[in-house]
Every structure is written in structure tokens, then in C-alpha cells.
Protein backbone atom coordinates (compact mmCIF):
# COMPACT_ATOMS: atom_id res chain seq x y z
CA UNK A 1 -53.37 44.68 39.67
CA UNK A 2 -55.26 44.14 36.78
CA UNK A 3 -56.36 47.91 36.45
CA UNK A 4 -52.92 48.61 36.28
CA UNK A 5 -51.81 46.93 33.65
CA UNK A 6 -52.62 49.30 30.62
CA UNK A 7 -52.50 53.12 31.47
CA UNK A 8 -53.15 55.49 28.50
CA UNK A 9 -50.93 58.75 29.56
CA UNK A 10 -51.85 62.14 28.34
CA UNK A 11 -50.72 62.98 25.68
CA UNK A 12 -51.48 63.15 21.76
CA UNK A 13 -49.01 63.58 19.37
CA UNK A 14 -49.22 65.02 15.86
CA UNK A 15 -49.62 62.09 13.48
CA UNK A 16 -48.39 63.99 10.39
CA UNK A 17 -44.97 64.28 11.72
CA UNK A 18 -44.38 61.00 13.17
CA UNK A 19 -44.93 59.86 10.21
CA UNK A 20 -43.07 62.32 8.12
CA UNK A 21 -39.84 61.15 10.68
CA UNK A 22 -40.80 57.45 10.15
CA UNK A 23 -40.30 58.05 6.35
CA UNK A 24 -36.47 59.63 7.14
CA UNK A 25 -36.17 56.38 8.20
CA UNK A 26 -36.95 53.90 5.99
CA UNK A 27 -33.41 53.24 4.60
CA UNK A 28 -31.94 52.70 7.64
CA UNK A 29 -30.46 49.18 8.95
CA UNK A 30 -34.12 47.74 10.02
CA UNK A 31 -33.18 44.38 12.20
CA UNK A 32 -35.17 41.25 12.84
CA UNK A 33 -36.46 40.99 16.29
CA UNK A 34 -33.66 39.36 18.51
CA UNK A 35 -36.69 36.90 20.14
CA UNK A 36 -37.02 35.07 17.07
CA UNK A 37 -39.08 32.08 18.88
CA UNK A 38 -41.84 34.56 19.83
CA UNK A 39 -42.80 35.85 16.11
CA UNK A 40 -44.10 34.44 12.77
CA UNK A 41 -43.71 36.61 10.14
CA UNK A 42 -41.35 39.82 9.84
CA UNK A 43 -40.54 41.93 13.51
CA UNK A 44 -38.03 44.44 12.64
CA UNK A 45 -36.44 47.64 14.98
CA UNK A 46 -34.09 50.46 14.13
CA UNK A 47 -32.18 52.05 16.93
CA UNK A 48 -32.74 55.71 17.55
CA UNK A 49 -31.24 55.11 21.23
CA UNK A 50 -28.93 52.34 22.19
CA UNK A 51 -26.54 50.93 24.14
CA UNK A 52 -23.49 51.39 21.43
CA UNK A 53 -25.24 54.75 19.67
CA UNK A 54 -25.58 52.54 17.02
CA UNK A 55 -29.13 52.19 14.80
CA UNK A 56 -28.64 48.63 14.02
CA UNK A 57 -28.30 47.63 17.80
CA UNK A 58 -31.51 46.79 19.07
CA UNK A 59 -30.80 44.93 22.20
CA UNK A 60 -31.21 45.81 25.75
CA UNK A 61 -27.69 46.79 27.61
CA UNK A 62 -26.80 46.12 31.16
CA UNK A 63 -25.02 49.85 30.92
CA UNK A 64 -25.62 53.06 31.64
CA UNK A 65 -24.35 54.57 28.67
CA UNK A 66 -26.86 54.35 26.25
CA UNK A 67 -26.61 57.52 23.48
CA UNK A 68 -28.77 58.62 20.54
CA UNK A 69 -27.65 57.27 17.51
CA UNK A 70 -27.21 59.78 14.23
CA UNK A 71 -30.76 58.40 12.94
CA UNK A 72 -32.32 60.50 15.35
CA UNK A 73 -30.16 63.36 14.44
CA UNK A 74 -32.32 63.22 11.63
CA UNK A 75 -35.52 62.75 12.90
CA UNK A 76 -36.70 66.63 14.97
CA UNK A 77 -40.51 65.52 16.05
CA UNK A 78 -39.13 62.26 17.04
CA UNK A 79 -36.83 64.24 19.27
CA UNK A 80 -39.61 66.79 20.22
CA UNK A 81 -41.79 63.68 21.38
CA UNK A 82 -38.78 62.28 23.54
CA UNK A 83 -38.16 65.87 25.43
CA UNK A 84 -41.86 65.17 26.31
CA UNK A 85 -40.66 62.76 28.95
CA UNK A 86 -38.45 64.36 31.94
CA UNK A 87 -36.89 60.85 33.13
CA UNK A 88 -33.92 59.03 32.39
CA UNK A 89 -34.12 56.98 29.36
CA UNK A 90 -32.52 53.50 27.86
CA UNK A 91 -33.27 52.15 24.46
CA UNK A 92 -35.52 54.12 22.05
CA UNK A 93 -37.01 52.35 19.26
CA UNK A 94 -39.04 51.78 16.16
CA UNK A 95 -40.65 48.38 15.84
CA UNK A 96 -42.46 47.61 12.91
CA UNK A 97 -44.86 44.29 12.89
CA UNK A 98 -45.51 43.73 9.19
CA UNK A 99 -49.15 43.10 8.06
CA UNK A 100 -49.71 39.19 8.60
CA UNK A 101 -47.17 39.13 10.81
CA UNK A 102 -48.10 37.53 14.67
CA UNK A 103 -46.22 37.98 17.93
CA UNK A 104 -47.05 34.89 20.00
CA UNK A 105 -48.14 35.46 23.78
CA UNK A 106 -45.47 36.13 25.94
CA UNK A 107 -44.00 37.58 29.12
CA UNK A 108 -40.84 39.95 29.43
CA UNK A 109 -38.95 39.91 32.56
CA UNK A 110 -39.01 43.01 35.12
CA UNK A 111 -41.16 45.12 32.51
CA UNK A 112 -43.87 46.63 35.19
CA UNK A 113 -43.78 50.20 36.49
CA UNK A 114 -43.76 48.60 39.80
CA UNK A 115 -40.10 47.37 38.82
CA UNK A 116 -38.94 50.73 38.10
CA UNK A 117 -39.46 50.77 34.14
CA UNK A 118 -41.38 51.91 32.00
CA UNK A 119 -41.57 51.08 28.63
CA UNK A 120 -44.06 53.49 26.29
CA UNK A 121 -45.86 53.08 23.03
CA UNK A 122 -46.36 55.41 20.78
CA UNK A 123 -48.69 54.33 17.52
CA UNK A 124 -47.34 55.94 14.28
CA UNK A 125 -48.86 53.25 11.93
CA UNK A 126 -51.44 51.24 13.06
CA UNK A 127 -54.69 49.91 12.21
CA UNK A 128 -58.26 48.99 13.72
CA UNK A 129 -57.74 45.13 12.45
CA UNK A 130 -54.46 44.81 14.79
CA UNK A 131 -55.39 42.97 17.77
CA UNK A 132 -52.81 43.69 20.84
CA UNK A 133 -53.31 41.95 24.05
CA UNK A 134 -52.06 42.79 27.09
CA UNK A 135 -52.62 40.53 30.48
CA UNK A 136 -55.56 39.03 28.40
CA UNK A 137 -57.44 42.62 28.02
CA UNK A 138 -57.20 43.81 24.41
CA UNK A 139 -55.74 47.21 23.51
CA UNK A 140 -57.05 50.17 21.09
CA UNK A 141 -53.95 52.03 20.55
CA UNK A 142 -54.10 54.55 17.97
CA UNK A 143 -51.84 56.71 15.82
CA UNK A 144 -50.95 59.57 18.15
CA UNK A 145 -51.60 58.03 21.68
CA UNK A 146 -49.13 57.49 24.27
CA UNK A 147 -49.59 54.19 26.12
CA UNK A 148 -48.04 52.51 29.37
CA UNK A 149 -48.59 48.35 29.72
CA UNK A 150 -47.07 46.23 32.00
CA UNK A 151 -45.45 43.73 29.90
CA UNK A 152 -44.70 41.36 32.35
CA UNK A 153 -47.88 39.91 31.74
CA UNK A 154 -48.45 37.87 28.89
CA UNK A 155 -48.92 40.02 25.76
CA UNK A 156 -49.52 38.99 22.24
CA UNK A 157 -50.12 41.32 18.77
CA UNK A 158 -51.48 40.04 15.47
CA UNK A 159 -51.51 42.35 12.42
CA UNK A 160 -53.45 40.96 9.80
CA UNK A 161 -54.57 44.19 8.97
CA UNK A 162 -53.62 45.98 5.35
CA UNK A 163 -50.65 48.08 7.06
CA UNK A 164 -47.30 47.67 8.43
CA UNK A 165 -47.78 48.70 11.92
CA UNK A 166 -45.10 50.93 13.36
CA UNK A 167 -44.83 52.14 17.13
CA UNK A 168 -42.13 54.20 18.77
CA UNK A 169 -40.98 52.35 21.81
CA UNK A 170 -39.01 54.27 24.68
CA UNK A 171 -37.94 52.37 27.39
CA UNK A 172 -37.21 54.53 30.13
CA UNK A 173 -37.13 54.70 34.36
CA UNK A 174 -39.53 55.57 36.99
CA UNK A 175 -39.17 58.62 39.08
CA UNK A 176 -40.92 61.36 40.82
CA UNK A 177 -42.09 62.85 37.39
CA UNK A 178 -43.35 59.88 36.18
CA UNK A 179 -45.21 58.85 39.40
CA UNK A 180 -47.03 61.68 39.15
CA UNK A 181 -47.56 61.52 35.35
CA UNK A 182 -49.17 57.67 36.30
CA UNK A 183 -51.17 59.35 38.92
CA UNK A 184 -52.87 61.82 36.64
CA UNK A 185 -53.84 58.96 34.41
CA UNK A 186 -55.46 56.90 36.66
CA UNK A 187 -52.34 54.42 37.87
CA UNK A 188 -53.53 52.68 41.65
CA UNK A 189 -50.15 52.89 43.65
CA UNK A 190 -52.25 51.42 46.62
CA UNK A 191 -52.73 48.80 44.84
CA UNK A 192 -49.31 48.71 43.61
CA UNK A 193 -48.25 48.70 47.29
CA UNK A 194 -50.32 45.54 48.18
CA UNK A 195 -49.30 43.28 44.93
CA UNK A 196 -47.79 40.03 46.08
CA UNK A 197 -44.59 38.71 45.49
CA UNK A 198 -43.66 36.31 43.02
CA UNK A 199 -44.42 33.02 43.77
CA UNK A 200 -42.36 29.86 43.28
CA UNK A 201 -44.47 28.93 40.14
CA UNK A 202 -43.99 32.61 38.68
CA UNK A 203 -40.26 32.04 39.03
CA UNK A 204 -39.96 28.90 37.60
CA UNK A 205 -42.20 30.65 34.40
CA UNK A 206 -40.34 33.45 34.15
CA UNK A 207 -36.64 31.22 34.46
CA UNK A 208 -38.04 29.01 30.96
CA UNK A 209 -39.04 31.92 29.58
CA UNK A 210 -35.53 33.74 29.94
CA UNK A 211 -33.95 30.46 28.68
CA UNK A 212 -36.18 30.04 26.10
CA UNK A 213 -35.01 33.07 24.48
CA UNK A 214 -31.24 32.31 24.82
CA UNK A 215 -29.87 36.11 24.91
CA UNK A 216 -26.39 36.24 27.17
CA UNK A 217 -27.49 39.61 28.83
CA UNK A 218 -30.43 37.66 30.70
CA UNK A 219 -27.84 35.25 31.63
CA UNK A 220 -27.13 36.95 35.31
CA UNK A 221 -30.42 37.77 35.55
CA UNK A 222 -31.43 34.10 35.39
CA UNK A 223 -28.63 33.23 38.04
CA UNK A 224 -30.17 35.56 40.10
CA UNK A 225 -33.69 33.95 40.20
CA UNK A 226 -32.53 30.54 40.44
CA UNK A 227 -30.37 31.47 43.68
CA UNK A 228 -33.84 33.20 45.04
CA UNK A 229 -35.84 30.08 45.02
């Protein structure tokens, strides 16, 4: 499923104002990245959904109640660009991967469109000189674009570029809207329908790397896998 693993969706958003909402947000309560094992360097978010409606809570909920916290309030092309996207939606995020920072290759669990989510990218800062790899295929995103990737795979970014890079990251769920978004941009549900299970091996990865990063949400998750094998 190779071909599926990086879908650029269409749309193109006006840099100028990302930007000009990125700047309303520069005092806010930027965190480090919660997977502290998978950076060197500074990884920081800010909240403008989250599980709490908080800005400083950058972690994934098992809930249903995620809200948009008042630093969106403050941010009206940010909200424009959400509205774009007629699904239901969990965390919202800016991430910001400071020049000569490095995230190191790694997998996150039940990221695929094929598991129901979808997690987009949206470039507000970014640079030529960034290198992000996705399922060992490198990807060009640039300011503006919207991007799809299947972050299950193994994914890595280094920024030694001369700019903080910045994307806006929605993390959202699949539905009829979206599966025909994916459709229009070239996504292979055949081939979707024919991917194989995961294997013993795969489960055993994917158990370490869960442990590895020692978060309590991912603690059911990882009962669950163990009691599949």
C-alpha cells in the first residue's frame, strides 16, 4: 500500500494568513513534545483543539469531548481552514520542529486512513532543506499544501534548515466526505481492501514501540494487542 501512504489533498491555503494566525500565537503556552525519546533538539505544540479545551494540553484523549480552546478564538483563518474539513475532528495542533532539531524514525499506532483517522498537515513554515520521510519515501510539503500520510509507517523529519518549521496538524475521522475527498486525490481503496493484517512480528513492533513511549492512555491499547496475539 505503498501508493497510499502520502496523499496530497486539494487544497491550497493562503500563506499570508496562516502565518499572520501563527504570529497571534507565539505567546501562548508552547509544550515539549510528550515523546521525548523520539526527538533531539526542541518539538513543541500549542493546543488549538483538545481534549480539556485547554492550549497547553497536547495529548491525545480517549474522549469524545474534545473543544476548541480560546487560542483559536483568536486565530479566524485558522478557523476558516478547519471549516474546510466536513468530518468530525479530535486534537488540532501547531507543532513547531526548531531548525537543527531531528525527529528520529518512528511508527505511531492506528494512524492510517484505513484505521479510520486521519491526521492532516498543513505547512505554515517550512523550508526546502527539511527532509520528512514517510514509509521511507521523502516528502515536499510546502507552505500552503494540505497533506494526508499514513503514519503508521515509520516516519522521520530533520530540520537543519535556517527556519523553525511550523505545521498545523488536525487529527480528525474518516467518513463518507472524506472517502470521497481521498478518492479525488488519487487514494487506492482497492488496494486498501486487499492490505494484510498485521502480522505477529508487526505486533510485537508496534507493543515496544507503545512501551517505549510510556504514555498511560496507550496503556489499554497495549492490553489489547497483547491479548490478540
Amino acid at each position: 500500500m505503498k501508493g497510499n501512504n502520502i496523499i496530497r489533498l486539494p487544497f491550497h491555503f493562503d500563506i499570508a494568513k496562516l502565518q499572520a494566525d501563527l504570529k497571534s500565537c507565539e505567546e501562548a503556552s508552547w509544550q515539549l513534545h510528550f515523546n521525548t525519546r523520539d526527538y533531539d533538539g526542541e518539538w513543541t505544540a500549542v493546543a488549538l483543539r483538545s481534549g480539556t479545551g485547554h492550549d497547553a494540553d497536547i495529548y491525545a484523549h480517549p474522549t469524545d469531548n474534545y473543544q476548541n480552546t480560546a487560542l483559536l478564538d483568536a486565530c479566524p483563518y485558522f478557523q476558516e481552514v478547519i471549516h474546510t474539513f466536513k468530518c468530525r475532528m479530535d486534537g488540532i495542533r501547531l507543532l513547531k520542529l526548531e531548525r537543527g532539531s531531528v525527529i528520529k524514525p518512528h511508527r505511531d499506532m492506528d494512524a492510517a486512513y484505513e484505521d479510520g483517522f486521519v491526521r492532516i498537515h498543513i505547512p505554515v513554515i517550512t523550508h526546502p532543506d527539511v527532509i520528512f520521510m514517510v514509509g521511507g519515501q521523502r516528502v515536499d510539503m510546502q507552505e500552503g499544501q494540505c497533506w494526508y500520510a499514513n503514519f503508521s509507517e515509520v516516519h522521520s523529519v530533520e530540520n537543519f534548515s535556517p527556519v523553525d518549521r511550523v505545521h498545523l496538524v488536525i487529527d480528525a475521522h474518516r467518513n463518507e466526505w472524506t472517502d470521497t475527498l481521498f478518492q479525488q486525490a488519487g487514494y487506492d481503496f482497492q488496494a486498501e481492501k486487499v492490505a494484510a493484517k498485521l502480522d505477529r512480528g508487526t505486533t510485537l513492533q508496534v507493543i515496544a514501540e507503545l512501551e517505549r513511549n510510556n504514555n498511560p492512555a496507550n496503556e489499554a491499547l497495549i492490553a489489547q494487542l497483547k491479548a490478540s496475539l
